[in-house]
Protein backbone atom coordinates (compact mmCIF):
# COMPACT_ATOMS: atom_id res chain seq x y z
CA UNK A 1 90.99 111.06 158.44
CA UNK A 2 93.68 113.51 159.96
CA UNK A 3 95.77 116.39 159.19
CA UNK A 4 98.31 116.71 161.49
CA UNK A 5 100.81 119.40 161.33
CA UNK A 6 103.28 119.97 164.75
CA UNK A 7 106.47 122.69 165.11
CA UNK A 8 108.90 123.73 167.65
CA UNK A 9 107.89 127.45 169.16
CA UNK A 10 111.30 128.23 167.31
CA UNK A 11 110.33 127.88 164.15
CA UNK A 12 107.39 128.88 162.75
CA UNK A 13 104.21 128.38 164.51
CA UNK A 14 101.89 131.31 163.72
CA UNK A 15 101.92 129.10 160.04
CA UNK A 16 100.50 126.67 161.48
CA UNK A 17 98.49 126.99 163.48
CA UNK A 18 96.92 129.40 160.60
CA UNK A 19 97.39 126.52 158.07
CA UNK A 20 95.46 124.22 160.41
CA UNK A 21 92.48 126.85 160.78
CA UNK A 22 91.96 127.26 157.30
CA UNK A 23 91.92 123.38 156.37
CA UNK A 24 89.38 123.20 159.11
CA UNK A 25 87.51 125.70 157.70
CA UNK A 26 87.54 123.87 154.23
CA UNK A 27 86.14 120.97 156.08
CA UNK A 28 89.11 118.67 156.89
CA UNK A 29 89.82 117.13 160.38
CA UNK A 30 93.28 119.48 160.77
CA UNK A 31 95.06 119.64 164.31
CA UNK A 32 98.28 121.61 164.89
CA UNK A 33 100.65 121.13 167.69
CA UNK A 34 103.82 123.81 168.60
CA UNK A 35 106.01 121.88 170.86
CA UNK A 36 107.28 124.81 173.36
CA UNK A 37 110.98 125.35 173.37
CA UNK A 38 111.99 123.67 170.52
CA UNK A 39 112.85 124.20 166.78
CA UNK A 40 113.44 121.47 164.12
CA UNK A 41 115.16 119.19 165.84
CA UNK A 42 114.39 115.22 167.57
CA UNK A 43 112.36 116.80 170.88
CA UNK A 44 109.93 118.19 168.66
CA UNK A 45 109.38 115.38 166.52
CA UNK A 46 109.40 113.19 169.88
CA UNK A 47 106.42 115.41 171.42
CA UNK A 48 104.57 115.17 167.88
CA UNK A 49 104.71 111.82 167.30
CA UNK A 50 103.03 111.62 170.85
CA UNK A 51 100.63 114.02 169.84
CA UNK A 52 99.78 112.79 166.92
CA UNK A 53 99.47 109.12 168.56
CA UNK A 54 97.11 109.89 171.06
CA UNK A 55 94.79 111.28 168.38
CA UNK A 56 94.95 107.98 166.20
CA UNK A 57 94.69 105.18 168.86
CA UNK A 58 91.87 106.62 170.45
């Protein structure tokens, strides 16, 4: 099981990438992503979906 949880550098990635350290301290398989450059808008959610692909089809 994963928790995946991606932003653009725009936005707000301090939260989380502090989100994703405290589920993984609680025990959960949690991965963040900040896609550089970007806010909320199609290139991040391009770059995640990459991300995020290349950790389930391993």
């Amino acid at each position: 099981k994963l928790v995946f949880m991606g932003c653009g550098s725009k936005e707000f990635p301090d939260g989380v990438n502090n989100a994703a350290a405290a589920l993984k301290e609680a025990g959960y398989n949690a991965v963040s992503y900040v896609s550089e450059g970007t806010a909320h808008e199609f290139h991040t959610w391009r770059r995640c979906l990459y991300e995020v692909s290349q950790l389930l089809f391993k």
